[in-house]
Protein backbone atom coordinates (compact mmCIF):
# COMPACT_ATOMS: atom_id res chain seq x y z
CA UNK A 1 62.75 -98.00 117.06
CA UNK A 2 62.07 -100.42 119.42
CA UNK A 3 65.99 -99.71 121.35
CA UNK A 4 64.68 -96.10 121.06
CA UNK A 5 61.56 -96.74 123.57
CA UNK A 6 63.50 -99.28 126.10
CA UNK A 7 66.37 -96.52 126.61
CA UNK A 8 63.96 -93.45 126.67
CA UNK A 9 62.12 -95.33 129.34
CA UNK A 10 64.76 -96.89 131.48
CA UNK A 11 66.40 -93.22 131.23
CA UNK A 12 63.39 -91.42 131.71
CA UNK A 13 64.46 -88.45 129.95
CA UNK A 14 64.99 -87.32 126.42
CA UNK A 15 65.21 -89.73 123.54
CA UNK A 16 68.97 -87.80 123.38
CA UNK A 17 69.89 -90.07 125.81
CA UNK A 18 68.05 -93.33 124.49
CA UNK A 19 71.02 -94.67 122.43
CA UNK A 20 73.33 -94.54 125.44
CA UNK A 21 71.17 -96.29 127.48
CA UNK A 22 69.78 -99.06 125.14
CA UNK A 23 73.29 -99.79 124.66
CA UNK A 24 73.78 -100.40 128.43
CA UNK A 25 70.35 -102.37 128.62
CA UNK A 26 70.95 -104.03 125.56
C-alpha cells in the first residue's frame, strides 16, 4: 500500500496511524 508507507513515514510511528496521515498528505 503505497498511502500505507507515505503516512507511516511522514508519521513516524505505527502504521495505526498511516491512514490518518496519508489522508492529510494525500
Amino acid at each position: 500500500f503505497p498511502g500505507k508507507s507515505v503516512g507511516v513515514r511522514l508519521a513516524g510511528q505505527a502504521p495505526v496511524c498511516a491512514p490518518d496521515e496519508s489522508t492529510e498528505v494525500v
